[in-house]
Protein backbone atom coordinates (compact mmCIF):
# COMPACT_ATOMS: atom_id res chain seq x y z
CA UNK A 1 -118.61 79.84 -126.87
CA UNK A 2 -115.55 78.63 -124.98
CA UNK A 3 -115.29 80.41 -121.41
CA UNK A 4 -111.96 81.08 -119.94
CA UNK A 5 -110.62 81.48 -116.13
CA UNK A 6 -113.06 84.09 -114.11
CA UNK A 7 -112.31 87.66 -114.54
CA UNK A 8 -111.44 89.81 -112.13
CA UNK A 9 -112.83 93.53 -111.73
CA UNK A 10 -110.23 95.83 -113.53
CA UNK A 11 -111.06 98.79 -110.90
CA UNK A 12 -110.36 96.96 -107.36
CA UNK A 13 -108.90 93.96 -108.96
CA UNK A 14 -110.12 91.68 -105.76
CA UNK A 15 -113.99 90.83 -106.92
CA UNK A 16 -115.17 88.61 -109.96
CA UNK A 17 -116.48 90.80 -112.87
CA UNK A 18 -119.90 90.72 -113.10
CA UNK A 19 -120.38 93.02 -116.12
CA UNK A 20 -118.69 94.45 -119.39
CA UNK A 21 -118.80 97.88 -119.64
CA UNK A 22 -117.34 99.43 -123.08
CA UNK A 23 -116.77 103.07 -123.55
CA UNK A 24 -115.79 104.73 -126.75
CA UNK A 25 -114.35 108.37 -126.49
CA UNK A 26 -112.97 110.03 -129.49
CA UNK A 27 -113.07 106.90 -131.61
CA UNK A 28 -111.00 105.07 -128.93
CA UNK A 29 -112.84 101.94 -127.29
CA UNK A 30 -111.96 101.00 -124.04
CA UNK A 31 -113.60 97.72 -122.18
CA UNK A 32 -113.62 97.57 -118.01
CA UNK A 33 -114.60 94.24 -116.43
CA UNK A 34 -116.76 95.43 -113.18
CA UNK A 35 -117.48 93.80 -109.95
CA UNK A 36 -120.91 94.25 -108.24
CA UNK A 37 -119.61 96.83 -105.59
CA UNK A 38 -117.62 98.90 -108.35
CA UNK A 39 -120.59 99.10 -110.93
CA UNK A 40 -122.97 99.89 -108.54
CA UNK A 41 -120.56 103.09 -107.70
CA UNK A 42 -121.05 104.29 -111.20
CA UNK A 43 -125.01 103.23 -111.14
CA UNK A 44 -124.62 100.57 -114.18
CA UNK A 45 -125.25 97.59 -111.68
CA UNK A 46 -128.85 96.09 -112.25
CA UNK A 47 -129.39 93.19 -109.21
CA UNK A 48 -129.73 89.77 -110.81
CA UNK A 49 -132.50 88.77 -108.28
CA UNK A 50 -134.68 91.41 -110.81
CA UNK A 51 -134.53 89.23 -113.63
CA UNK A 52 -135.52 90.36 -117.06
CA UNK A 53 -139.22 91.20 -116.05
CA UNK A 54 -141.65 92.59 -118.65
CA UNK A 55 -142.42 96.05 -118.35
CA UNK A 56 -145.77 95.47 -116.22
CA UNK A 57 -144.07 93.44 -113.45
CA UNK A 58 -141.56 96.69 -113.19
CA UNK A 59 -144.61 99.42 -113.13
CA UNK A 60 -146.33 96.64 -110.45
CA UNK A 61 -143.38 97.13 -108.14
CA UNK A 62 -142.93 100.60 -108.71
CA UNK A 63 -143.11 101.34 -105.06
CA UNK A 64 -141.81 97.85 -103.97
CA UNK A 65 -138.16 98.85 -102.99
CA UNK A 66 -139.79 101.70 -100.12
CA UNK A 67 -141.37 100.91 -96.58
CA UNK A 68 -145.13 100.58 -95.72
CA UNK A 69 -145.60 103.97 -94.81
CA UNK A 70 -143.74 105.69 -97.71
CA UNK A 71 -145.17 103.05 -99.77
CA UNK A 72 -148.69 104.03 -98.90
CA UNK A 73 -147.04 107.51 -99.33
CA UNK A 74 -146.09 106.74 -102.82
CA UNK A 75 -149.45 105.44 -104.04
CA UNK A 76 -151.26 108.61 -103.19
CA UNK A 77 -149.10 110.42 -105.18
CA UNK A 78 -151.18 112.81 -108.09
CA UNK A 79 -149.78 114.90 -110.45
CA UNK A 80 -151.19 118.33 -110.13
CA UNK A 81 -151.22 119.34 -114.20
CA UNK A 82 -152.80 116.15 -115.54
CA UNK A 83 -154.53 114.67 -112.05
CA UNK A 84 -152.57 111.57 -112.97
CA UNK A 85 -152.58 109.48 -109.99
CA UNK A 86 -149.68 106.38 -109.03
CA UNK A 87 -151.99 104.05 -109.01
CA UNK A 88 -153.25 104.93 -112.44
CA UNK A 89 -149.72 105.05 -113.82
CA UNK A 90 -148.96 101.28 -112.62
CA UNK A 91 -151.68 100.21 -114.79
CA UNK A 92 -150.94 102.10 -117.88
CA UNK A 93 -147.60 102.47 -118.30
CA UNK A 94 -147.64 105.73 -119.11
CA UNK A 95 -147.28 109.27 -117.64
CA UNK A 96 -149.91 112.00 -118.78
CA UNK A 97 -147.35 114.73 -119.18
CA UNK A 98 -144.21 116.24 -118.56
CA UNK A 99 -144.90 117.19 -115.04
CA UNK A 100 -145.71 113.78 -114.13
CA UNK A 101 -141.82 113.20 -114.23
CA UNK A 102 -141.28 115.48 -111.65
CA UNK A 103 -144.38 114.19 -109.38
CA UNK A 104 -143.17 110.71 -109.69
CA UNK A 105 -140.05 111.04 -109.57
CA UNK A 106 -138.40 108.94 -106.62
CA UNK A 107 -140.19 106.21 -108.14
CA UNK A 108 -139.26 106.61 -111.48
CA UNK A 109 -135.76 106.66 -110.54
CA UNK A 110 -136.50 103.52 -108.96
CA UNK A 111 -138.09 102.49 -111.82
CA UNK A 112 -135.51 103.49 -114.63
CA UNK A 113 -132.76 102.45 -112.48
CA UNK A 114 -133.95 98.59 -112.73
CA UNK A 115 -135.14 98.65 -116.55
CA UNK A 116 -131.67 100.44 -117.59
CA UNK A 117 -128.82 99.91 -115.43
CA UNK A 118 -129.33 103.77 -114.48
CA UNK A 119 -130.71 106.74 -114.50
CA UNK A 120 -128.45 109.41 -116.91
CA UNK A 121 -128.84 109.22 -120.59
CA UNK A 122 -125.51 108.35 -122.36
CA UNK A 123 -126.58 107.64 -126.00
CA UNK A 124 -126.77 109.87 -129.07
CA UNK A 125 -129.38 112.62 -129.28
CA UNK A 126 -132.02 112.44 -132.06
CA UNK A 127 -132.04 115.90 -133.74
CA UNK A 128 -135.07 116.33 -136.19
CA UNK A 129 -134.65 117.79 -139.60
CA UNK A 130 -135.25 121.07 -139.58
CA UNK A 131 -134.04 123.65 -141.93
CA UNK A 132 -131.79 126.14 -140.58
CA UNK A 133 -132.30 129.70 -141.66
CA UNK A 134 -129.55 129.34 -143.86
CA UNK A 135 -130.65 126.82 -145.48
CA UNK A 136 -134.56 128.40 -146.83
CA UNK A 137 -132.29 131.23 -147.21
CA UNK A 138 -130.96 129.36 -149.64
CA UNK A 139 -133.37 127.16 -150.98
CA UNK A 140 -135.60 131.10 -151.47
CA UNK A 141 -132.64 132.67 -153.43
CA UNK A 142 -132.60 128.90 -155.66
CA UNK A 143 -136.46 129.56 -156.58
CA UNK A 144 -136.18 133.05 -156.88
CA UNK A 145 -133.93 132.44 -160.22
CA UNK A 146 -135.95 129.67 -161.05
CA UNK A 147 -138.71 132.35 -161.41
CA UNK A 148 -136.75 134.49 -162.90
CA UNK A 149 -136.02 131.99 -165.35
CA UNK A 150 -139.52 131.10 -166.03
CA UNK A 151 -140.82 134.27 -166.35
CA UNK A 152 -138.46 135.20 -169.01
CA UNK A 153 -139.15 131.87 -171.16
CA UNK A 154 -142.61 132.94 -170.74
CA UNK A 155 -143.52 129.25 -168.84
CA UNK A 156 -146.45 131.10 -166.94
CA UNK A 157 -147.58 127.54 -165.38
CA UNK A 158 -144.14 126.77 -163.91
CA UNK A 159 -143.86 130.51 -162.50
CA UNK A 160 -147.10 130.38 -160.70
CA UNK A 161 -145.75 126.64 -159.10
CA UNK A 162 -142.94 128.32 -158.16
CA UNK A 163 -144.22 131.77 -156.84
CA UNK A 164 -146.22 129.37 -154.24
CA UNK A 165 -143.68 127.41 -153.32
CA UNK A 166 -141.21 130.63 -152.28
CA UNK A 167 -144.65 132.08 -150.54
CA UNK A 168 -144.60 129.11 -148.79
CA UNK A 169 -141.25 129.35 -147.08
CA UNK A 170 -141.52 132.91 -146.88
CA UNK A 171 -141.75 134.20 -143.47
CA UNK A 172 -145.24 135.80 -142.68
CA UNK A 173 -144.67 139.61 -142.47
């Protein structure tokens, strides 16, 4: 790849870019060159000096950014639900329930902040498929003829298959 003159930040225009950031809003992309000072405004900025370290090197340093004494603070931390303690978390990588996010908070910010570049989720939203009402509405009135149907071709086997499938995603009354 052939690398051109330095780029400049396109917010204050006086410090080298350090990072592409690309934003798409209604179908329109737009790309910013950013300076250290500038991304770190907008929390994208992850130091260089962190390096791409694996996962355990980042929960090993979970309190490493703090002073002694909040530090020693930190490490005592428990969660009160699940009893999880700081100390425990650092070695397994993972928290024992959703309160735990709220007990560990400062340090997962910490945390996040260094793995992602920062600390709001910007990306698309899994959604899980699940069947509106409207939909087993639906699908109910579609086996309900289908019954219908069997019933008066006298296809006894196909109406009992179907009779359990629409008691199936009947609601229990």
């Amino acid at each position: 790849m052939k690398e051109g003159p330095e780029k400049v930040c396109d917010v204050c225009g006086k410090n080298p870019s350090v990072m592409q950031l690309t934003q798409v809003v209604d179908n329109e992309t737009t790309t910013y060159h950013l300076c250290e000072q500038c991304a770190a405004e907008r929390g994208l900025y992850t130091p260089t000096t962190q390096g791409n370290l694996p996962l355990a090197d980042f929960l090993a340093k979970l309190g490493g950014d703090q002073t002694s004494e909040e530090g020693a603070e930190g490490s005592n931390l428990t969660c009160a639900f699940c009893g999880l303690t700081a100390s425990a978390f650092k070695e397994v990588g993972r928290l024992g329930c959703p309160q735990c996010y709220n007990t560990f908070e400062q340090s997962l910010r910490g945390l996040l902040r260094r793995i992602h570049g920062g600390t709001h989720h910007v990306g698309k939203v899994y959604l899980p498929p699940d069947p509106s009402v409207t939909e087993v509405g639906k699908r109910l009135e579609g086996l309900r003829r289908k019954l219908q149907r069997a019933i008066d071709a006298e296809d006894f086997e196909r109406a009992a298959e179907l009779r359990d499938q629409i008691r199936m995603l009947e609601p229990a009354s």
